[in-house]
N, C-alpha and C. Protein backbone atom coordinates (compact mmCIF):
# COMPACT_ATOMS: atom_id res chain seq x y z
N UNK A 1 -7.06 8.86 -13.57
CA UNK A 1 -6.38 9.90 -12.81
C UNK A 1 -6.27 9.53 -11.33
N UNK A 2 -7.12 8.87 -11.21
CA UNK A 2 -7.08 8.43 -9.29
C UNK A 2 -6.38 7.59 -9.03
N UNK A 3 -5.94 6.18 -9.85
CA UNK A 3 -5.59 5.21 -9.51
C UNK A 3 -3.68 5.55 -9.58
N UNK A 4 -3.03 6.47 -10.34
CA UNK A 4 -1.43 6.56 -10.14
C UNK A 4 -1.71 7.75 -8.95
N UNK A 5 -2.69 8.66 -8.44
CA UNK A 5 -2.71 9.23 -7.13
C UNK A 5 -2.82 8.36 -5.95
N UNK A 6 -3.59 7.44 -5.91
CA UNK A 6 -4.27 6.51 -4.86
C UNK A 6 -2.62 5.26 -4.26
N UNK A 7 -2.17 4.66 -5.70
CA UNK A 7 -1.01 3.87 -5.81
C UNK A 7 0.27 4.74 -5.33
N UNK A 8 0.30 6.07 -5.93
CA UNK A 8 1.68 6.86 -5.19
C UNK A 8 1.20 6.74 -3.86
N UNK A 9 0.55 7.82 -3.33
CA UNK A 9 0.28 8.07 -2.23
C UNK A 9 0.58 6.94 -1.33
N UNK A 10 -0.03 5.20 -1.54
CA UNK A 10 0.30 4.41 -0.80
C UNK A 10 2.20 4.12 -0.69
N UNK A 11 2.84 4.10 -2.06
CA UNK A 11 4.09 3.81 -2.09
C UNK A 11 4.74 5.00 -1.12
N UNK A 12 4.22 5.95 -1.24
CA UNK A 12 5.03 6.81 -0.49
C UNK A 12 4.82 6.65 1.10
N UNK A 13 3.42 5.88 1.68
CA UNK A 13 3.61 6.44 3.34
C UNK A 13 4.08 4.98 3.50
N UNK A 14 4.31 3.89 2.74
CA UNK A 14 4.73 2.52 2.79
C UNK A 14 6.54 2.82 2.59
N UNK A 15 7.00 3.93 1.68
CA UNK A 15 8.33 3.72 1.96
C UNK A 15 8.89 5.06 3.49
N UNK A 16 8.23 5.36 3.51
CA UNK A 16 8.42 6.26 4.79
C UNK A 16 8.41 5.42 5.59
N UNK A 17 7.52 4.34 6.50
CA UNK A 17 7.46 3.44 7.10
C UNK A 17 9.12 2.95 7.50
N UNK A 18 9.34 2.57 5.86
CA UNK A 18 10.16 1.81 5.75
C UNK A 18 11.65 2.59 6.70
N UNK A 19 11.39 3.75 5.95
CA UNK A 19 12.38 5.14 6.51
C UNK A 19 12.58 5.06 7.77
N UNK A 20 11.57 5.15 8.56
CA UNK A 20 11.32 5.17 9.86
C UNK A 20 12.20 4.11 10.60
N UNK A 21 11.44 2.95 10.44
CA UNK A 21 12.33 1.76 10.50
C UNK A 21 13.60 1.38 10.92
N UNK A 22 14.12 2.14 9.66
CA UNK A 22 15.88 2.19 9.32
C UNK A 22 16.44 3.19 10.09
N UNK A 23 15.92 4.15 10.48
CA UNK A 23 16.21 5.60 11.31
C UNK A 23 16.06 4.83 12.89
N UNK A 24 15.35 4.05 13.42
CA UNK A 24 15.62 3.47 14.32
C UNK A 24 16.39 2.52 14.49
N UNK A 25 16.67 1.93 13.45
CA UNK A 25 17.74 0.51 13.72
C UNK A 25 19.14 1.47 13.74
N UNK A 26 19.13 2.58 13.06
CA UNK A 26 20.74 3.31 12.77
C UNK A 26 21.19 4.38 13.93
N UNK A 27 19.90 5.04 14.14
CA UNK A 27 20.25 6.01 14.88
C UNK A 27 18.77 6.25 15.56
N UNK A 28 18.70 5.47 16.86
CA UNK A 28 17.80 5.33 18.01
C UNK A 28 17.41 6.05 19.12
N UNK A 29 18.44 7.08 18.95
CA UNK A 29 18.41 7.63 20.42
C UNK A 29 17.28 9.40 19.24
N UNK A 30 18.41 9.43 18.18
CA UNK A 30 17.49 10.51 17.54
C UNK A 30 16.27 10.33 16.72
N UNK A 31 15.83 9.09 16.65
CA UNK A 31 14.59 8.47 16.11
C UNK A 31 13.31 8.58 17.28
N UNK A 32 14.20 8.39 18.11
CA UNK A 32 12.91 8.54 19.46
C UNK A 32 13.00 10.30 19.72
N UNK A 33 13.94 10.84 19.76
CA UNK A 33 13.64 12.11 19.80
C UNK A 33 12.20 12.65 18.89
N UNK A 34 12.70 12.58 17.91
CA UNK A 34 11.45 12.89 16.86
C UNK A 34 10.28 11.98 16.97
N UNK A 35 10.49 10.61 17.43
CA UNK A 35 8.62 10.54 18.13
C UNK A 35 7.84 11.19 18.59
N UNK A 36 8.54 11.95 19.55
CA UNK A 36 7.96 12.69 20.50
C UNK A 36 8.39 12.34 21.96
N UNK A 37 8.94 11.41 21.67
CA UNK A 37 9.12 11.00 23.91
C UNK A 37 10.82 10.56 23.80
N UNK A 38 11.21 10.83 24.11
CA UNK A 38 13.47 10.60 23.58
C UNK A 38 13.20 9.32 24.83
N UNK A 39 14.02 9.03 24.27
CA UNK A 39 14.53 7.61 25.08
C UNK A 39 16.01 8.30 25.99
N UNK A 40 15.67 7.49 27.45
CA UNK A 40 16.48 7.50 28.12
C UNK A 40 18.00 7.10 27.26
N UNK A 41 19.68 7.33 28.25
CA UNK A 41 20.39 7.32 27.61
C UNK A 41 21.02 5.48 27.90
N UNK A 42 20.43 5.13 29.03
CA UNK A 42 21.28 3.94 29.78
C UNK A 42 19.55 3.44 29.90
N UNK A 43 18.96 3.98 28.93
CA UNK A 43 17.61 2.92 28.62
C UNK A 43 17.78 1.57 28.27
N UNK A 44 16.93 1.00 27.76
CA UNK A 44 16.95 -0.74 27.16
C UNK A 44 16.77 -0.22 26.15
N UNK A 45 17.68 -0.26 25.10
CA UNK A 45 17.89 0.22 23.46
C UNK A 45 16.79 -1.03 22.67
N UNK A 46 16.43 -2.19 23.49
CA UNK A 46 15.65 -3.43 22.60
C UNK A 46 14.97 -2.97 22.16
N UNK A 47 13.90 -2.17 22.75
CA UNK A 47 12.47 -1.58 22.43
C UNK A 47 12.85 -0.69 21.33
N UNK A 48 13.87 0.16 21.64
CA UNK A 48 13.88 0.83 20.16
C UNK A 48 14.02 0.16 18.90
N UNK A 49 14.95 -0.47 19.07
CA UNK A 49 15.08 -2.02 18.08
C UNK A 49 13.73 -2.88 17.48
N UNK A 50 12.81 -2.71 18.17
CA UNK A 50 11.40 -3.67 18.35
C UNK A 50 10.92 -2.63 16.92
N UNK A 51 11.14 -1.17 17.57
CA UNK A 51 10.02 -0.18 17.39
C UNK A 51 10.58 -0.54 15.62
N UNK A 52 11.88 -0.08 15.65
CA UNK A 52 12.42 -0.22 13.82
C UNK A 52 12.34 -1.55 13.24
N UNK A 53 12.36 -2.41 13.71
CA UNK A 53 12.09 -3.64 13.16
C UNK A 53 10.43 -3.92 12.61
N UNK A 54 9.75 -3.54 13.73
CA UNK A 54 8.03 -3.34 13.60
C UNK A 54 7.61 -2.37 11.95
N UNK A 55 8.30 -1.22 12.44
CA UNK A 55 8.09 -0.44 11.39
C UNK A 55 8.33 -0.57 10.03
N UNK A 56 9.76 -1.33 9.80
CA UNK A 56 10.20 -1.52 8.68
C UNK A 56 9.52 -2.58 8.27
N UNK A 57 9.41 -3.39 9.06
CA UNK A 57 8.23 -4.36 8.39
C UNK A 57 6.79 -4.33 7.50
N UNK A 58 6.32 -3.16 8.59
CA UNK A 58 4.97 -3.12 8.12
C UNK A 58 5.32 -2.26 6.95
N UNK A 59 6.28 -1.46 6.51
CA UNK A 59 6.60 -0.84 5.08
C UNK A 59 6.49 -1.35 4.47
N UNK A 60 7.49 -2.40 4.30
CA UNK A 60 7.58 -3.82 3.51
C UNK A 60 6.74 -4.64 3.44
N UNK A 61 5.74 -4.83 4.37
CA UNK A 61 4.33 -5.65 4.26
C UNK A 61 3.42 -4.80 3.14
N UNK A 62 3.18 -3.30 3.28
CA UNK A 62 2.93 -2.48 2.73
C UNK A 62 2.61 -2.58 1.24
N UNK A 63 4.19 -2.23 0.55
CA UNK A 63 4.44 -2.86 -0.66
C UNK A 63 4.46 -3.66 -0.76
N UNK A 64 4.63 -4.88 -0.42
CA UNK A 64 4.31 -6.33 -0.70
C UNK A 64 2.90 -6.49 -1.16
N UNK A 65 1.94 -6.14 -0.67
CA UNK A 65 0.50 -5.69 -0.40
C UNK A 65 0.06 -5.28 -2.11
N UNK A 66 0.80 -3.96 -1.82
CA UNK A 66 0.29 -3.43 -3.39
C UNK A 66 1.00 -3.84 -4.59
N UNK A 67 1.94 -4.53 -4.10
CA UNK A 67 2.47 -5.08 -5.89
C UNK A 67 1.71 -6.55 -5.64
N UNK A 68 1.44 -7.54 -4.92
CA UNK A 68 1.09 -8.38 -5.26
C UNK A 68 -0.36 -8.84 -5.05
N UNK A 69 -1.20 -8.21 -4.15
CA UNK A 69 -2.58 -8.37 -3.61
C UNK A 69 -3.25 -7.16 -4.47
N UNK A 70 -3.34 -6.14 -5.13
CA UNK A 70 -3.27 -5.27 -5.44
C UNK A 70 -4.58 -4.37 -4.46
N UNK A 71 -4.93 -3.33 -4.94
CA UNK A 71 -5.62 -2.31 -4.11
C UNK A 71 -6.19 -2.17 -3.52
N UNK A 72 -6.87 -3.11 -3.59
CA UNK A 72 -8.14 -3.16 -2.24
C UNK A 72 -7.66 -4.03 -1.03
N UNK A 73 -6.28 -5.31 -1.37
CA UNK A 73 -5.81 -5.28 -0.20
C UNK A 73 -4.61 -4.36 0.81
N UNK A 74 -4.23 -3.87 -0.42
CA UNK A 74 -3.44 -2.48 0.42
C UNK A 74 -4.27 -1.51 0.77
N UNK A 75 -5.73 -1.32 0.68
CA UNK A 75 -6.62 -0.46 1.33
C UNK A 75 -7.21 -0.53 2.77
N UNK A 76 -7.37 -2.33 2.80
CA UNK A 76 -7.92 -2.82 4.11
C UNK A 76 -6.64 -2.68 4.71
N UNK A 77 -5.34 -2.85 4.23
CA UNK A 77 -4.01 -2.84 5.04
C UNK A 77 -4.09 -1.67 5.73
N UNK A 78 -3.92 -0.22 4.90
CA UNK A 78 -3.63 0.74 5.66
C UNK A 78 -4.71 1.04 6.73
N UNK A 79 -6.32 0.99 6.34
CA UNK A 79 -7.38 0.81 7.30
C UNK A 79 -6.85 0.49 8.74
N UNK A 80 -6.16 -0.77 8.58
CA UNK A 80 -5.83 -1.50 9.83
C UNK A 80 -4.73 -0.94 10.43
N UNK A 81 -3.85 -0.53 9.68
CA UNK A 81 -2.30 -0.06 10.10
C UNK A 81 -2.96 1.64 10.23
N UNK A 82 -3.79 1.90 10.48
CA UNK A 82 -3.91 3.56 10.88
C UNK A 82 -4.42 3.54 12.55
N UNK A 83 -4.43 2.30 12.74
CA UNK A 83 -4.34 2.48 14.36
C UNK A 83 -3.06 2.69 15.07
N UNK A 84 -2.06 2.55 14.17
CA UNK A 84 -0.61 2.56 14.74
C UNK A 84 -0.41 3.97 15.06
N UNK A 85 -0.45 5.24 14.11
CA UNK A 85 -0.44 6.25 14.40
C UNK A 85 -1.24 6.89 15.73
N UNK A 86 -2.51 6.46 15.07
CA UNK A 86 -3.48 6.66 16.13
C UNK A 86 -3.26 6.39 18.05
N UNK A 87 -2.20 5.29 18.13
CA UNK A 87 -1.90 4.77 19.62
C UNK A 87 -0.72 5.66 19.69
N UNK A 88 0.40 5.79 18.58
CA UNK A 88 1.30 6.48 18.99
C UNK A 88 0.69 8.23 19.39
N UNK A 89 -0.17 8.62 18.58
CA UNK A 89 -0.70 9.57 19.57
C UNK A 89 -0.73 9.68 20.73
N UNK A 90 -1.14 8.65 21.68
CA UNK A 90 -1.80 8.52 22.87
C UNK A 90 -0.92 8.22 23.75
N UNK A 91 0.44 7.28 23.00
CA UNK A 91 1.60 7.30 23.88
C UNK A 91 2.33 8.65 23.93
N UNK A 92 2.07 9.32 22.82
CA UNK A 92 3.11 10.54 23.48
C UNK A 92 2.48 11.16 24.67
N UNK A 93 0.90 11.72 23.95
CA UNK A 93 0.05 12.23 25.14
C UNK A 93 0.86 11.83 26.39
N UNK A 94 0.71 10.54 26.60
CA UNK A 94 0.13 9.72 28.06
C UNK A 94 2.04 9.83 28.70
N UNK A 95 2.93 10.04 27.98
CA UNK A 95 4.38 10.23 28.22
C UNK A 95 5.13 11.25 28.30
N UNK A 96 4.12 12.12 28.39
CA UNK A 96 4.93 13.88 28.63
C UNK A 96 5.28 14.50 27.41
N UNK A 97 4.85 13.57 25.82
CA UNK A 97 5.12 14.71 24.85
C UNK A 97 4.52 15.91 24.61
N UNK A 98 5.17 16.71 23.48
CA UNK A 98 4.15 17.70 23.32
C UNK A 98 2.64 17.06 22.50
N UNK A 99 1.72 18.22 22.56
CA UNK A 99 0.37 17.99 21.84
C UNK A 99 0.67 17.76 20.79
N UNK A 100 1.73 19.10 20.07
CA UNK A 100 1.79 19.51 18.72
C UNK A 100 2.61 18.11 18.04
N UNK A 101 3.87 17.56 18.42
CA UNK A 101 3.83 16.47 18.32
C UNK A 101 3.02 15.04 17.98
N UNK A 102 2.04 15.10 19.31
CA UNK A 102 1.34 14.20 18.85
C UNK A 102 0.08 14.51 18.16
N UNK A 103 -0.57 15.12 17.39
CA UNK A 103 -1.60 15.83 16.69
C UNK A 103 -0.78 16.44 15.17
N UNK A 104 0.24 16.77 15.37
CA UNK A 104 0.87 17.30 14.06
C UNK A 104 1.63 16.37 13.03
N UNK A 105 1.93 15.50 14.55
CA UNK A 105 2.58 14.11 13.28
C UNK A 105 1.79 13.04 13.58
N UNK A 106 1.64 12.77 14.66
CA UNK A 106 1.44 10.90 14.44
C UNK A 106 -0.56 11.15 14.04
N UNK A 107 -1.01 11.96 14.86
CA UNK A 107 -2.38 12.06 14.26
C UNK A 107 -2.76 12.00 12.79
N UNK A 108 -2.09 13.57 12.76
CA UNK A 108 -1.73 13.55 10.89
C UNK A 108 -1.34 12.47 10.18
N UNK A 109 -0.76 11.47 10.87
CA UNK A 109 -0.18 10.42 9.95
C UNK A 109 -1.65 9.58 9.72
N UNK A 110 -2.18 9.46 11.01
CA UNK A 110 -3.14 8.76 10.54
C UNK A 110 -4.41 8.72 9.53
N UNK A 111 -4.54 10.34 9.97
CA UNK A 111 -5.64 10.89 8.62
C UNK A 111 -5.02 10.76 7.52
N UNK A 112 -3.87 10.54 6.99
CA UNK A 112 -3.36 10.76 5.49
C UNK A 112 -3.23 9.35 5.25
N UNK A 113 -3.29 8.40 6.54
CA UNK A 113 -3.32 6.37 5.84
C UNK A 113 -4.79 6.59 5.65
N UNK A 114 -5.52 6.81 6.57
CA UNK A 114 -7.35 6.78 6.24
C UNK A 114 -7.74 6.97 4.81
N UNK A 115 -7.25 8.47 4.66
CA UNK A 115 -7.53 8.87 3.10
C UNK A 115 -6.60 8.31 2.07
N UNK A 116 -5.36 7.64 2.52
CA UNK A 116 -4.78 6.68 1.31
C UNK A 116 -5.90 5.25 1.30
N UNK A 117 -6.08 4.91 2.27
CA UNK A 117 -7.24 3.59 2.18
C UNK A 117 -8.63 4.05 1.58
N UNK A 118 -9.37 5.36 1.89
CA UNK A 118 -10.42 5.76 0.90
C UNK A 118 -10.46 5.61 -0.36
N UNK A 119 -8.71 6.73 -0.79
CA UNK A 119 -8.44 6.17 -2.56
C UNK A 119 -8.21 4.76 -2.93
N UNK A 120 -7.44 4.15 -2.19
CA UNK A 120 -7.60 2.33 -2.74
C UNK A 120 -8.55 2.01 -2.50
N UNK A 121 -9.58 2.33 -2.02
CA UNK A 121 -11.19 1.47 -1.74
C UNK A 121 -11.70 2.05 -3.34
N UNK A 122 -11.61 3.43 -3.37
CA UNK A 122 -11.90 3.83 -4.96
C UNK A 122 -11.84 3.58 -6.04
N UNK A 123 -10.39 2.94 -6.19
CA UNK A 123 -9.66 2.44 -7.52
C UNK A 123 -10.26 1.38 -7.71
């Protein structure tokens, strides 16, 4: 019973990633809105570019992870990749977002990779 909970759970915040990603390579200006900090309009669009390229990657590293390393290296993965949330917290903080923002999503994001890496440490 744990191990198709433990395996979804990862496929799902690994294709969100992926989501993310693609939401910045397509549409950048409203991808940073929903970070929490909007990007200037006559900003340097690269960084947003960086940000979806980064992201979609590590999706795709993600699943790569669990179909071929199987669970316990997609466990140490997300372990490691839950600092990402965790900093994007601190950039909104530290950039004039809201709290709720950064505590409602990117925090939250991170407690829900932690406890996806608990269940793959389990399986």
């Amino acid at each position: 019973m744990l191990t198709p909970i433990a395996y979804g759970l990862a496929v799902v915040l690994n294709l969100f990633v992926v989501y993310i990603g693609a939401r910045f390579l397509l549409v950048p200006q409203a991808a940073a809105a929903g970070y929490g900090v909007p990007a200037k309009k006559d900003g340097d669009g690269a960084y947003l570019t960086i940000k979806g390229l980064r992201d979609g990657t590590y999706g795709l590293l993600g699943l790569a992870l669990l179909a071929f390393g199987g669970a316990r290296a997609e466990a140490w993965f997300m372990l490691v990749v839950a600092l990402l949330p965790l900093g994007d917290t601190l950039i909104v903080l530290r950039n004039g977002g809201s709290r709720a923002v950064a505590f409602g999503i990117h925090f939250a994001t991170a407690v829900v990779i932690l406890v996806s890496a608990a269940l793959l440490f389990a399986v």
